[in-house]
C-alpha atoms as a PDB file:
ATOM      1  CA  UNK A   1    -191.164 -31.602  -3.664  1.00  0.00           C
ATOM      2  CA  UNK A   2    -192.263 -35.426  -4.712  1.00  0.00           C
ATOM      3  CA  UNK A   3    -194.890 -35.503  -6.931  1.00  0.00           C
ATOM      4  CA  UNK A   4    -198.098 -35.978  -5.208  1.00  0.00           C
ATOM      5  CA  UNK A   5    -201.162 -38.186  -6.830  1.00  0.00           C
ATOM      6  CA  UNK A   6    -204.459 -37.923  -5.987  1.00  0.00           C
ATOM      7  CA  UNK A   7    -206.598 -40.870  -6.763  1.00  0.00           C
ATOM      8  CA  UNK A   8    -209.934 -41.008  -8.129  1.00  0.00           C
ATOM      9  CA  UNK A   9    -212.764 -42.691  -6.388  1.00  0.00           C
ATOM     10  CA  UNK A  10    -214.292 -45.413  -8.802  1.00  0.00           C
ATOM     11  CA  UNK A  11    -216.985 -46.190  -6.765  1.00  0.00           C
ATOM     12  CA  UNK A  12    -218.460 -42.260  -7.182  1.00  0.00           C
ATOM     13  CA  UNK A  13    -217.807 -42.494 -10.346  1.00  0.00           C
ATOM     14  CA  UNK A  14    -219.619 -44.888 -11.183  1.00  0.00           C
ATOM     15  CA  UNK A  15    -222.707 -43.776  -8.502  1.00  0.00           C
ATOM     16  CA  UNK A  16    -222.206 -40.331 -10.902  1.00  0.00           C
ATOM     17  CA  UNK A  17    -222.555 -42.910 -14.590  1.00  0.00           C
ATOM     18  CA  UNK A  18    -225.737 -45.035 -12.703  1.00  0.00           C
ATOM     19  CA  UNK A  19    -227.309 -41.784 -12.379  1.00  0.00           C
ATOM     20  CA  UNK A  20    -226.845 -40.301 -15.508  1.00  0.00           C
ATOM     21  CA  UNK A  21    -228.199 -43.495 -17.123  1.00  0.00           C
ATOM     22  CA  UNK A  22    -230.991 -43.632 -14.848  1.00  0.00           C
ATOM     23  CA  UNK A  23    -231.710 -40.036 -16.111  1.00  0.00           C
ATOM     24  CA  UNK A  24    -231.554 -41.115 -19.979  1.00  0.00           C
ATOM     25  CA  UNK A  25    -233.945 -44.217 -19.521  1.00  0.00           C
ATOM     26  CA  UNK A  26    -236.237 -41.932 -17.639  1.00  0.00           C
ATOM     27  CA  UNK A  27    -236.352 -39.564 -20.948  1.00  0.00           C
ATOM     28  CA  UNK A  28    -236.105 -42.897 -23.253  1.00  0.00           C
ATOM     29  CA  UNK A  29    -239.073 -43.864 -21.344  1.00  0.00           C
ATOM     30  CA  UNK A  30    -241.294 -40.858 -22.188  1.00  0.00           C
ATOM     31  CA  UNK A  31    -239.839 -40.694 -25.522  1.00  0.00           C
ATOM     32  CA  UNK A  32    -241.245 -44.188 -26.240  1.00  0.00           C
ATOM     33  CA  UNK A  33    -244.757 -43.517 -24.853  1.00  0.00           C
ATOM     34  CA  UNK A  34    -244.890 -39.676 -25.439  1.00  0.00           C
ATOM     35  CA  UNK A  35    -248.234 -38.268 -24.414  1.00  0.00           C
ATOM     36  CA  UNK A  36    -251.460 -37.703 -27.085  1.00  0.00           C
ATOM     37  CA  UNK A  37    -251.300 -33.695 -27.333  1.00  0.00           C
ATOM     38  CA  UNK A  38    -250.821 -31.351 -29.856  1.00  0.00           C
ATOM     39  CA  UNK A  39    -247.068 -30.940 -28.739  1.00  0.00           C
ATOM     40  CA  UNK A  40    -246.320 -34.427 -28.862  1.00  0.00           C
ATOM     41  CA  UNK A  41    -243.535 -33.854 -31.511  1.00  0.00           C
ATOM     42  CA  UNK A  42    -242.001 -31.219 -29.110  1.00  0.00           C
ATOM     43  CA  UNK A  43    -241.886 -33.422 -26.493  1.00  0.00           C
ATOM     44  CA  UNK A  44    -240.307 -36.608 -28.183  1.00  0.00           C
ATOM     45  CA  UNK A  45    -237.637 -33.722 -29.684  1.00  0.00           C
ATOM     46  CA  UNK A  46    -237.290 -32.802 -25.794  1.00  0.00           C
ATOM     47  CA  UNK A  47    -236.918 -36.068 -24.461  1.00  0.00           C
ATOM     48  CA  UNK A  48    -234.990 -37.176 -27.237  1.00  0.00           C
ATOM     49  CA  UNK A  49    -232.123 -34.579 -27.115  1.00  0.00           C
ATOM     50  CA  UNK A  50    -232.168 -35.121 -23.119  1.00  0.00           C
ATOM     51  CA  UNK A  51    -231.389 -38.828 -22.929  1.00  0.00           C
ATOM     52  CA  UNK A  52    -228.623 -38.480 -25.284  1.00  0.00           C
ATOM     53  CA  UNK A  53    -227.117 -36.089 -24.276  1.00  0.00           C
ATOM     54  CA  UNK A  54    -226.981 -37.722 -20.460  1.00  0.00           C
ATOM     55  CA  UNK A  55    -225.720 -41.282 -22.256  1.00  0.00           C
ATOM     56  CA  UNK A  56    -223.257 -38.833 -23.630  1.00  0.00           C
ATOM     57  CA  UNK A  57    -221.940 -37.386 -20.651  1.00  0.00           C
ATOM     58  CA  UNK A  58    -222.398 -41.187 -18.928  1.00  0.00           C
ATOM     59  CA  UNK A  59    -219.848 -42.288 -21.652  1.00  0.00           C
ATOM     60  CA  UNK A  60    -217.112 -39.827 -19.768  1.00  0.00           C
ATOM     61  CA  UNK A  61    -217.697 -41.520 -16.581  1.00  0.00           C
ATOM     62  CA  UNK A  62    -217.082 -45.275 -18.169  1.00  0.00           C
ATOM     63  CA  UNK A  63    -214.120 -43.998 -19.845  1.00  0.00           C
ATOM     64  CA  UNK A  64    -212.073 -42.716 -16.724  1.00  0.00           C
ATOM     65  CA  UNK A  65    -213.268 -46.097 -14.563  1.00  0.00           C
ATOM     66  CA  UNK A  66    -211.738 -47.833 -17.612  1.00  0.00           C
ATOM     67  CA  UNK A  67    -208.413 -46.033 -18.383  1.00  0.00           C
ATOM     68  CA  UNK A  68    -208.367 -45.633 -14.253  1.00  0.00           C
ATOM     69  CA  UNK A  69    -205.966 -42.870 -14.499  1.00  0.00           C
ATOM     70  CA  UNK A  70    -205.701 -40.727 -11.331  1.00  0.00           C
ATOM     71  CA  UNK A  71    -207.410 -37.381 -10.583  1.00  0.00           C
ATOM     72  CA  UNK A  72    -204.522 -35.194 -10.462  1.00  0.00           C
ATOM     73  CA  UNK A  73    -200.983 -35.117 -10.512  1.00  0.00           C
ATOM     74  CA  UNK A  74    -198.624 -32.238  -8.956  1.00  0.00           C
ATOM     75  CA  UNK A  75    -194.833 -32.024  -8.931  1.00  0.00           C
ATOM     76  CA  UNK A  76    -192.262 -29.160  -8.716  1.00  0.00           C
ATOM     77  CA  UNK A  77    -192.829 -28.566 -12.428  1.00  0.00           C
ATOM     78  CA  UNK A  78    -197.037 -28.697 -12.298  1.00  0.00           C
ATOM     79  CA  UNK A  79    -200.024 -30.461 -12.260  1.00  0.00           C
ATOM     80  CA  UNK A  80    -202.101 -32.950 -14.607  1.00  0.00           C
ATOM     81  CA  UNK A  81    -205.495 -32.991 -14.299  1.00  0.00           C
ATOM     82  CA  UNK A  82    -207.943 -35.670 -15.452  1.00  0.00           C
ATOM     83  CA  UNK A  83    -211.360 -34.325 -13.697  1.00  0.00           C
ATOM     84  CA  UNK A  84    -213.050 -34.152 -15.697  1.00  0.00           C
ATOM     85  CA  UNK A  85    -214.954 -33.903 -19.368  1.00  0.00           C
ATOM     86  CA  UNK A  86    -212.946 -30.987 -20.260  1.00  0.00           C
ATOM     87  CA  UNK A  87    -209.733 -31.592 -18.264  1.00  0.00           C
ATOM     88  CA  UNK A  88    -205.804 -30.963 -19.582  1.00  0.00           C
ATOM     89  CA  UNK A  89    -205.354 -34.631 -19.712  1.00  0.00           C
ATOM     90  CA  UNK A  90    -201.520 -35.644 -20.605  1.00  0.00           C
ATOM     91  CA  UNK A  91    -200.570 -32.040 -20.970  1.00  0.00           C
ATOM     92  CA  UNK A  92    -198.686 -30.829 -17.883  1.00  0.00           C
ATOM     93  CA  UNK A  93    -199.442 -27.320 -17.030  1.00  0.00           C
ATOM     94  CA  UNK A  94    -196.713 -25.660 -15.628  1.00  0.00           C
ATOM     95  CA  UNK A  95    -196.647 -23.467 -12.762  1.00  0.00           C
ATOM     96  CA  UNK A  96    -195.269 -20.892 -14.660  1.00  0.00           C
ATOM     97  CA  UNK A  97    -198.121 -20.768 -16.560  1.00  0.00           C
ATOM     98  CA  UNK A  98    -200.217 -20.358 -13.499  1.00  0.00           C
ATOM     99  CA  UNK A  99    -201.488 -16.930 -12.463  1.00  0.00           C
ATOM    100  CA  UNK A 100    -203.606 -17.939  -9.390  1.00  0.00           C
ATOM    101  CA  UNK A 101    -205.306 -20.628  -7.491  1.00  0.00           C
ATOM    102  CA  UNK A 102    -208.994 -20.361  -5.876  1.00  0.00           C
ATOM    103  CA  UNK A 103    -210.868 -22.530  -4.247  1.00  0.00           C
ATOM    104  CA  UNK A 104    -214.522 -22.483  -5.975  1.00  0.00           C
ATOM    105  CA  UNK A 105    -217.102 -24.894  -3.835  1.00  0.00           C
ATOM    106  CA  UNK A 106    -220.708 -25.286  -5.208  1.00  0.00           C
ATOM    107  CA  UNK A 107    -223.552 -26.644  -4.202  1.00  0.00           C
ATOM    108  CA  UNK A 108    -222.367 -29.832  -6.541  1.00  0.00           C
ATOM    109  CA  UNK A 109    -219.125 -30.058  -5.055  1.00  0.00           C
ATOM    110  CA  UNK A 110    -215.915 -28.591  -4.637  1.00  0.00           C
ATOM    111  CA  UNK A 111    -214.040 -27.322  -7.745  1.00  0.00           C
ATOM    112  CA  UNK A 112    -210.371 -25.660  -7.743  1.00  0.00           C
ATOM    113  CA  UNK A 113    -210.189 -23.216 -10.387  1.00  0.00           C
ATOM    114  CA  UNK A 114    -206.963 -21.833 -11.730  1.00  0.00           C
ATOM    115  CA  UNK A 115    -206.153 -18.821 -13.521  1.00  0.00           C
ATOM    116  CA  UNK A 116    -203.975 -19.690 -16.671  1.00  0.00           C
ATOM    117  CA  UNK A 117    -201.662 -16.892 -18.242  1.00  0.00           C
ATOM    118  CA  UNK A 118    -202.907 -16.676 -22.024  1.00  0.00           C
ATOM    119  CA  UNK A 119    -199.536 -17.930 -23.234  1.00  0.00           C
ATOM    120  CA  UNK A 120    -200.602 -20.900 -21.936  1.00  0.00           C
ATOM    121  CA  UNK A 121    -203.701 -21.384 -24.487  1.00  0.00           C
ATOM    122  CA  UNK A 122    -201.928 -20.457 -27.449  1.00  0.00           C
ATOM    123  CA  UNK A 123    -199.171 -22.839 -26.676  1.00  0.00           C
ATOM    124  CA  UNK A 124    -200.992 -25.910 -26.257  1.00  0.00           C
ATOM    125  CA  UNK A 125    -203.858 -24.418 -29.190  1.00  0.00           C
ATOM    126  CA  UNK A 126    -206.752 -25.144 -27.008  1.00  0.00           C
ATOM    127  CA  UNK A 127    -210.353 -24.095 -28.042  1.00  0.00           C
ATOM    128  CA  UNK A 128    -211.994 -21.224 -26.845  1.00  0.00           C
ATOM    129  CA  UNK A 129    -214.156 -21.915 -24.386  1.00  0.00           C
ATOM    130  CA  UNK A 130    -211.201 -23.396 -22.094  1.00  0.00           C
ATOM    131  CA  UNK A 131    -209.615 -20.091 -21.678  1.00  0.00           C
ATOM    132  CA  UNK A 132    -212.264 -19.296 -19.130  1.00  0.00           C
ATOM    133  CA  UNK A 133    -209.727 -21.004 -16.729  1.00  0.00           C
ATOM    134  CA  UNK A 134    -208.817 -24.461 -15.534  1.00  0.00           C
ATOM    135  CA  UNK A 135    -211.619 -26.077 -13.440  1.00  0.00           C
ATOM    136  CA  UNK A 136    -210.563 -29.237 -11.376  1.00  0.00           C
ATOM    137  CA  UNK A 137    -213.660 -31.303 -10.052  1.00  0.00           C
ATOM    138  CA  UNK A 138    -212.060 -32.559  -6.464  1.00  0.00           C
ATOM    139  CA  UNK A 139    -215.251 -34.181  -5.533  1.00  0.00           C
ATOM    140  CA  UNK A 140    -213.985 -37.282  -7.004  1.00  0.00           C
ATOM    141  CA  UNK A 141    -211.036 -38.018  -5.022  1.00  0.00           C
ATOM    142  CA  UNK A 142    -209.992 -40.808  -2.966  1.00  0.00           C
ATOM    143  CA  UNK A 143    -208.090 -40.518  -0.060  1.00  0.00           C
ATOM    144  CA  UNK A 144    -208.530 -36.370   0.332  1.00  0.00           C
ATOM    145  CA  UNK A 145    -210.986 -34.233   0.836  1.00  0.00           C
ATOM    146  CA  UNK A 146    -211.673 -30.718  -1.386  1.00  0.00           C
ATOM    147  CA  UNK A 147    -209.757 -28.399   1.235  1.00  0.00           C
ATOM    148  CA  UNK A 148    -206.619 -30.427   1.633  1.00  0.00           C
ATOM    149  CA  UNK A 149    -206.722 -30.686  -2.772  1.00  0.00           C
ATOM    150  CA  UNK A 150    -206.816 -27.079  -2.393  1.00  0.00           C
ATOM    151  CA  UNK A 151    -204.188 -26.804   0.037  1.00  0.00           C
ATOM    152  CA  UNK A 152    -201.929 -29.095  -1.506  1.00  0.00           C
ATOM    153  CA  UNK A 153    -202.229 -27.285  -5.208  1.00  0.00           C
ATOM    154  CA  UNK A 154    -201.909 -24.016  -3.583  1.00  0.00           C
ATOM    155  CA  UNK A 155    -198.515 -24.953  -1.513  1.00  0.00           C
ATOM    156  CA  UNK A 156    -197.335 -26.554  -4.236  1.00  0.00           C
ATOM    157  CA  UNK A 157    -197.499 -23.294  -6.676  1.00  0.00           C
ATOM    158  CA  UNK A 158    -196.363 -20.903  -3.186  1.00  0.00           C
ATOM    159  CA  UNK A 159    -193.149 -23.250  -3.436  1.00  0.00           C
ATOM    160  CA  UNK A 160    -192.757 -22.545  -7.126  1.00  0.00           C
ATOM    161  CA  UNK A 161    -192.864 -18.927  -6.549  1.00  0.00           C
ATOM    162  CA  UNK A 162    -190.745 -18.966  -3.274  1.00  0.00           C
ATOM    163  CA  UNK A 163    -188.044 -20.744  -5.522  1.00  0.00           C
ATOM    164  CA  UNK A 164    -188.391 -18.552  -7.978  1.00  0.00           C
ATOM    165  CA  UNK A 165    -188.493 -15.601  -6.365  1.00  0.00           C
ATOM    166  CA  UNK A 166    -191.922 -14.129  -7.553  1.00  0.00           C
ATOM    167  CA  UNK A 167    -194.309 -12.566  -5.036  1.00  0.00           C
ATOM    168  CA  UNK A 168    -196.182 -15.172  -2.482  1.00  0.00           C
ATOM    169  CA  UNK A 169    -199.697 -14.381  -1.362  1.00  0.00           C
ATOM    170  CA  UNK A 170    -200.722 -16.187   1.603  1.00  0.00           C
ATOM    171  CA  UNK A 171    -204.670 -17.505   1.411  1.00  0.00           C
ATOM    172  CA  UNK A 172    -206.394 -18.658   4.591  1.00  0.00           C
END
């Protein structure tokens, strides 16, 4: 199998950094001129923790236009994925490490999520709230759309098991 790379769109990316920005000058906005009530201070607190945490998030976006590093990467020995805020990055997960693929679309976008044995966690000393699984945000690529992502992860990981010899579940 040659290793496959799926590029990232920069131009949704940065469509997905304009908007959070937008968002946190919004809240800036009403943080600077607040309203006269009793619950002003509750509202500045609000608006306040709302703007920075969307420049926060923003910063994510900036960083992958700048490093420009693709999407996701899959070979014969497994994937690297970059999708996101919470993504692997430079460590390869292997397909034996892999219990299952799913497609999981929502009303954001597509997502693939894969089902990672727990061998995998303790190996690469994770944190926690990673082990709920592998989520790779395909609504950023360039060049494929979220089915054939999908496909192409999931034919990838049938070939590892075919050459391995381990049971292969055909999905539709």
């Amino acid at each position: 199998m040659n290793e496959i790379i799926i590029k990232k769109s920069n131009i949704r990316m940065f469509f997905a950094f304009l908007t959070l920005v937008c968002g946190g000058l919004i809240f800036t906005l009403f943080l600077v001129y607040g309203t006269a009530d009793s619950y002003e201070w509750l509202l500045k607190f609000m608006c306040f923790s709302m703007a920075g945490m969307l420049y926060f998030f923003s910063l994510f976006y900036i960083k992958q236009i700048v490093l420009n590093k693709p999407l996701l990467i899959i070979n014969e020995e497994g994937f690297y994925d970059y999708s996101s805020m919470f993504a692997t990055g430079n460590r390869i997960v292997r397909w034996s490490d892999v219990e299952n693929i799913y497609p999981n679309g929502d009303a954001s976008g597509a997502l693939i999520f894969v089902a990672v044995k727990d061998e995998f966690w303790e190996r690469e000393k994770l944190w926690i709230a990673s082990r709920l699984g592998i989520h790779i945000m395909t609504k950023f690529s360039k060049g494929y759309d979220d089915e054939e992502c999908f496909n192409l992860m999931n034919e990838a990981f049938n070939e590892y098991k075919k050459k391995n010899s381990l049971d292969v579940k055909k999905r539709k």
